[in-house]
C-alpha atoms as a PDB file:
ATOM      1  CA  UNK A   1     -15.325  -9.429  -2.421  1.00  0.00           C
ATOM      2  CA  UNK A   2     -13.950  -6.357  -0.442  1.00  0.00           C
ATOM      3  CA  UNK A   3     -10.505  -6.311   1.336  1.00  0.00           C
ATOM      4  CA  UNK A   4     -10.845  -4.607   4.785  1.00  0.00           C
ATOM      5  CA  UNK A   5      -7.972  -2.888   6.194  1.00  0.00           C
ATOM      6  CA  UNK A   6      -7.033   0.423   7.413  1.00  0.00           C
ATOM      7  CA  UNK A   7      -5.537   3.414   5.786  1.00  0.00           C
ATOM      8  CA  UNK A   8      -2.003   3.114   7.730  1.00  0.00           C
ATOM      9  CA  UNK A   9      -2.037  -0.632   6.120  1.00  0.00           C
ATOM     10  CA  UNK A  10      -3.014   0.648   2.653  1.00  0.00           C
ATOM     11  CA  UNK A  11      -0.172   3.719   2.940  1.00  0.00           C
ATOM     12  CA  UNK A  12       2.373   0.446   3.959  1.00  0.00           C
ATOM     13  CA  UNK A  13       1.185  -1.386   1.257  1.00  0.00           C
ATOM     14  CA  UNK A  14       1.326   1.282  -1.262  1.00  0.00           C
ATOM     15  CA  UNK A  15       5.045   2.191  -0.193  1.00  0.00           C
ATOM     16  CA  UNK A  16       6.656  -0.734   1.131  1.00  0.00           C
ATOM     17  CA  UNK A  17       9.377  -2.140  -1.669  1.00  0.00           C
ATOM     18  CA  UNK A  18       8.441  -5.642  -1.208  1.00  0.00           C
ATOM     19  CA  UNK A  19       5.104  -4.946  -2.532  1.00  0.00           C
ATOM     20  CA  UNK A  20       6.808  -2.694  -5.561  1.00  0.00           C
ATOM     21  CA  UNK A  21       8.895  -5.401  -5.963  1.00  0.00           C
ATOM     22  CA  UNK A  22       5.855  -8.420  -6.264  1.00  0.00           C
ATOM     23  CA  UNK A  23       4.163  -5.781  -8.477  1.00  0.00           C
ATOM     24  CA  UNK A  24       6.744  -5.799 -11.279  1.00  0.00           C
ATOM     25  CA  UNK A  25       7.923  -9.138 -10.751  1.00  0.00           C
ATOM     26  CA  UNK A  26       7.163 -11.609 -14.153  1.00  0.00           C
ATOM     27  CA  UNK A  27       5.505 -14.575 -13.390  1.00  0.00           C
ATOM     28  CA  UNK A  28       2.745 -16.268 -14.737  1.00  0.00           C
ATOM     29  CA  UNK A  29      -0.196 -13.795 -17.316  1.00  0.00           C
ATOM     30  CA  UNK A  30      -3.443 -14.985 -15.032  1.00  0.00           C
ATOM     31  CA  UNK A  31      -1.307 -14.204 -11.578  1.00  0.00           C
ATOM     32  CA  UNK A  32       0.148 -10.664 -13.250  1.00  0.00           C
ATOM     33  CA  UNK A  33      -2.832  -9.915 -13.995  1.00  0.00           C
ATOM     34  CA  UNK A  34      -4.969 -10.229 -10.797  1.00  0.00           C
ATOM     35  CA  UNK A  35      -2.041  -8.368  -9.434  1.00  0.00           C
ATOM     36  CA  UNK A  36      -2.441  -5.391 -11.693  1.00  0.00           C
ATOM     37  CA  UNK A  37      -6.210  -5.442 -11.064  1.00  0.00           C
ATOM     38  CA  UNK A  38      -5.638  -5.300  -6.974  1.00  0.00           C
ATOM     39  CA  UNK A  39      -2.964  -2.489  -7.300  1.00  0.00           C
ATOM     40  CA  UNK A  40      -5.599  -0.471  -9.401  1.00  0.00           C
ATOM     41  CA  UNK A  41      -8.407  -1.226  -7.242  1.00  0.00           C
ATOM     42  CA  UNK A  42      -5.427  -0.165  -4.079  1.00  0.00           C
ATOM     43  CA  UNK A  43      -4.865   2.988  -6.351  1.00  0.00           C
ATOM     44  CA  UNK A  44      -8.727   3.760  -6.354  1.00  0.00           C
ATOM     45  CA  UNK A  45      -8.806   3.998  -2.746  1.00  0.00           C
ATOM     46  CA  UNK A  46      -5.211   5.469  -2.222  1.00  0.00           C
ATOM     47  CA  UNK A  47      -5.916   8.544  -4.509  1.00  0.00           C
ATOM     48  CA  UNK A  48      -8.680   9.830  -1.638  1.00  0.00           C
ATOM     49  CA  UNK A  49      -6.352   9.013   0.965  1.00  0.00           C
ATOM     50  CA  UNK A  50      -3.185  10.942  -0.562  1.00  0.00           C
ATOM     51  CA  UNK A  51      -5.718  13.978  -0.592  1.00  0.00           C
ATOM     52  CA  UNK A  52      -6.568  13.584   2.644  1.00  0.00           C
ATOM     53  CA  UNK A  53      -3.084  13.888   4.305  1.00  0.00           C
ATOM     54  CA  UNK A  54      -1.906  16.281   2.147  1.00  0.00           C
ATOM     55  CA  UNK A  55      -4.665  18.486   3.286  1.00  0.00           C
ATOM     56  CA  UNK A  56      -3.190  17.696   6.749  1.00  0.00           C
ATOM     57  CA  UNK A  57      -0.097  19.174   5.779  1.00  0.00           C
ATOM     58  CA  UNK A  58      -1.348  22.032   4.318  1.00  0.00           C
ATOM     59  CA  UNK A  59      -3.200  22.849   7.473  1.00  0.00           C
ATOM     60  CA  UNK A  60      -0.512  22.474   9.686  1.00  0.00           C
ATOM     61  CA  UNK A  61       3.053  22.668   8.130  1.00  0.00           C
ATOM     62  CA  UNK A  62       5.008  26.216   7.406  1.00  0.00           C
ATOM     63  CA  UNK A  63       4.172  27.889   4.151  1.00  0.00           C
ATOM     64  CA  UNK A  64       6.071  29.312   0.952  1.00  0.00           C
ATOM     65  CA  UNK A  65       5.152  32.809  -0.183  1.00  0.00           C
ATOM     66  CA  UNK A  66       2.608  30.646  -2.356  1.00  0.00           C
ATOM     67  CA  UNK A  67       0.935  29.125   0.426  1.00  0.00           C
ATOM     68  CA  UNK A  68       2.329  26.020  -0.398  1.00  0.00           C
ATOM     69  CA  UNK A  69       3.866  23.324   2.265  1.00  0.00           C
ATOM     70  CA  UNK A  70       7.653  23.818   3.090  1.00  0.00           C
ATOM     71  CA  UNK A  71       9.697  20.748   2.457  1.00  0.00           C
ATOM     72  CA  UNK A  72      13.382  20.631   3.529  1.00  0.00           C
ATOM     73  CA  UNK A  73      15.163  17.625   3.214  1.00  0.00           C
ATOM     74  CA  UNK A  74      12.302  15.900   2.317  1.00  0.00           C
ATOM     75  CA  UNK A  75      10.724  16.533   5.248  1.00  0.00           C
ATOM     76  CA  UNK A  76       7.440  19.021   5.630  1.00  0.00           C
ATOM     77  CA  UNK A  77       8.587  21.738   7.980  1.00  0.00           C
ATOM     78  CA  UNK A  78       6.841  23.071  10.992  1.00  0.00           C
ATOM     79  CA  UNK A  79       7.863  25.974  13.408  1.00  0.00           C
ATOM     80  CA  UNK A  80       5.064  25.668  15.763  1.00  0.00           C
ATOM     81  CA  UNK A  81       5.655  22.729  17.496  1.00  0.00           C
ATOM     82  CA  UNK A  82       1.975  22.593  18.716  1.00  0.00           C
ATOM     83  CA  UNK A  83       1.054  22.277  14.759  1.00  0.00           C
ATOM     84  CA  UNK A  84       3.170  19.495  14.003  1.00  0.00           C
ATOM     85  CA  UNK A  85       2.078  17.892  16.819  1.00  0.00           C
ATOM     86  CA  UNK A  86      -1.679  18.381  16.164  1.00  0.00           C
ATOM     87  CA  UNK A  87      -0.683  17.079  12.548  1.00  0.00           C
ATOM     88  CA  UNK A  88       0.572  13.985  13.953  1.00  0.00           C
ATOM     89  CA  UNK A  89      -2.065  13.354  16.016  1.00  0.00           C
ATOM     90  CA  UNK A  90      -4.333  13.842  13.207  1.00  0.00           C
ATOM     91  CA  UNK A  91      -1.845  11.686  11.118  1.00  0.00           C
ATOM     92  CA  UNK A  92      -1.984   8.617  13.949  1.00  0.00           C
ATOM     93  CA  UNK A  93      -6.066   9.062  13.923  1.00  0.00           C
ATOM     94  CA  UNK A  94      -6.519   8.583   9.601  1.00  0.00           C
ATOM     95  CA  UNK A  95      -3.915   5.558   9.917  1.00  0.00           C
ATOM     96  CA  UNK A  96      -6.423   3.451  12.031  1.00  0.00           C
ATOM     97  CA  UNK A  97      -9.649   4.435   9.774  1.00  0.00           C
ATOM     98  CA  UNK A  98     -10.900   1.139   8.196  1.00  0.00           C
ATOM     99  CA  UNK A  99     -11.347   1.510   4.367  1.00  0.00           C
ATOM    100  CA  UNK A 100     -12.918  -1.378   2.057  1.00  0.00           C
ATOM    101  CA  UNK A 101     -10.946  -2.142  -1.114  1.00  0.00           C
ATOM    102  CA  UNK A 102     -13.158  -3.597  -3.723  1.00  0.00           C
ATOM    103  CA  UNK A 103     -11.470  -6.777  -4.821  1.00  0.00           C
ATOM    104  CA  UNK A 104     -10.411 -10.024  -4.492  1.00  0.00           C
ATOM    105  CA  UNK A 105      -7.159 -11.037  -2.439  1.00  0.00           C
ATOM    106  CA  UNK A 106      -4.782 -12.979  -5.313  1.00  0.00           C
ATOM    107  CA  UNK A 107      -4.713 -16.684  -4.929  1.00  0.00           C
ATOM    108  CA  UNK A 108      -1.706 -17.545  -6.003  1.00  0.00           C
ATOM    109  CA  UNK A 109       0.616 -20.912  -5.052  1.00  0.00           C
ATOM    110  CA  UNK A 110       3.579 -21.135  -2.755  1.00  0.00           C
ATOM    111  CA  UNK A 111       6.178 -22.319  -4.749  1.00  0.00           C
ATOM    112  CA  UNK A 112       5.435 -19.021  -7.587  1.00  0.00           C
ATOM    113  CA  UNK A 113       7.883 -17.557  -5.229  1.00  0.00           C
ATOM    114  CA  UNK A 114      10.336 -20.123  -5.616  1.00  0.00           C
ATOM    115  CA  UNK A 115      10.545 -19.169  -9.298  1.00  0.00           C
ATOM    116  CA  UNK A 116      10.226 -15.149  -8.814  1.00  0.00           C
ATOM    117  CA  UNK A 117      13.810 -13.160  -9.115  1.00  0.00           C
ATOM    118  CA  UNK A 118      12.940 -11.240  -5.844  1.00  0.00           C
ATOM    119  CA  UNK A 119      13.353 -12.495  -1.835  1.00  0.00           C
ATOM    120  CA  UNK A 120      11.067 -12.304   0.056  1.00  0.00           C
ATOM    121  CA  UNK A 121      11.398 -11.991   3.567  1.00  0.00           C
ATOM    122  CA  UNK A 122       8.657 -13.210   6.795  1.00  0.00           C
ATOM    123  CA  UNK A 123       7.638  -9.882   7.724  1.00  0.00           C
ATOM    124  CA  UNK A 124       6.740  -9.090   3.563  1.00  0.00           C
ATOM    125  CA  UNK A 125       5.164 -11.819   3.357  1.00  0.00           C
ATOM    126  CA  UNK A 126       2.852 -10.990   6.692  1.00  0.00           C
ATOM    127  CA  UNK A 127       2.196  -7.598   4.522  1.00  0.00           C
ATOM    128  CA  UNK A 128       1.204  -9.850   2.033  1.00  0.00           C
ATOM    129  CA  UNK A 129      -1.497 -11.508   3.749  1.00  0.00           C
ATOM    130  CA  UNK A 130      -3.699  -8.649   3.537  1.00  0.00           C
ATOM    131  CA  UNK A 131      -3.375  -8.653  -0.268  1.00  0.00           C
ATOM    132  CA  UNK A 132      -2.479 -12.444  -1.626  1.00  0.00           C
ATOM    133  CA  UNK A 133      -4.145 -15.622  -0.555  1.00  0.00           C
ATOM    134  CA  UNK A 134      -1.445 -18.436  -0.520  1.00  0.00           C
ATOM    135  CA  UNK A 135      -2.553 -21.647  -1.400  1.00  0.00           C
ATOM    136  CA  UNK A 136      -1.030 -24.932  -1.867  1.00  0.00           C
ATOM    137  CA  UNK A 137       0.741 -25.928  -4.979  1.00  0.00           C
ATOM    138  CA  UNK A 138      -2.054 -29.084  -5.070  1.00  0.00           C
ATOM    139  CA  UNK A 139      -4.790 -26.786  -5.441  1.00  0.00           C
ATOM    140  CA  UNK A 140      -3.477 -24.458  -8.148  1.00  0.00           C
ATOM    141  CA  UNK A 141      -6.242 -23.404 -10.649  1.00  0.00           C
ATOM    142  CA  UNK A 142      -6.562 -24.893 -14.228  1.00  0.00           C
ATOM    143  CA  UNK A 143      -4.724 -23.477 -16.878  1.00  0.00           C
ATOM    144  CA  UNK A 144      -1.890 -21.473 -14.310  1.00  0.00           C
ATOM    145  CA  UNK A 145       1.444 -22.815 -14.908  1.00  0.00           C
ATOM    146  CA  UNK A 146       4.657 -21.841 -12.883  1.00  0.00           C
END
């Protein structure tokens, strides 16, 4: 199955702590496990994407003597205001690309989150929803125990 979302939804995915948070969580081997196998298959499509906007930034930020992006504050720095705003434009326009991620959305039952040492609040779990299937505790597959 392929996940379809966009590359400002992947980057919000990929950095949002909730998400860090469900990713080390323990809980039950078959749930950890489909886990690990979306956040790899989210890496496999993240690594092009990472390339892409730092080729952005090397475009349009300031330079080092090395020709290398000037951070300050972590922050990339840019003297020509024209350039950053050309770079955020640019920026805006990669966020709404659609990319395919090659794998199922986890299935996993409502009350696992009960049992997990993180909260979780309504707006994580609406981030969620493009990455977990929720499905009722009656329905749970064979052989997953909480």
């Amino acid at each position: 199955m392929t996940v379809k979302m966009t590359y400002g939804q992947l980057e919000q995915i990929s950095s949002h702590p909730a998400v860090a948070q469900l990713f080390t969580a323990k809980m039950p081997t078959i749930y950890a496990l489909r886990i690990h196998l979306m956040q790899r298959a989210l890496s496999e499509v993240l690594e092009p994407y990472v390339k892409i906007k730092l080729d952005l930034v090397t475009k349009f930020a300031d330079k080092d003597e090395s020709g290398n992006p000037v951070v300050k504050d972590g922050q990339y720095q840019f003297s020509v205001p024209e350039s950053q705003d050309q770079y955020r434009a640019d920026l805006q326009a990669l966020w709404q690309e659609d990319v395919s991620v090659n794998v199922n959305k986890v299935k996993m039952p409502m009350s696992i989150f009960e049992k997990l040492p993180a909260q979780f609040s309504a707006a994580d779990l609406s981030l969620f929803d493009l990455i977990l299937e929720f499905e009722d505790d009656n329905h749970r597959e064979e052989g997953a125990t909480t």
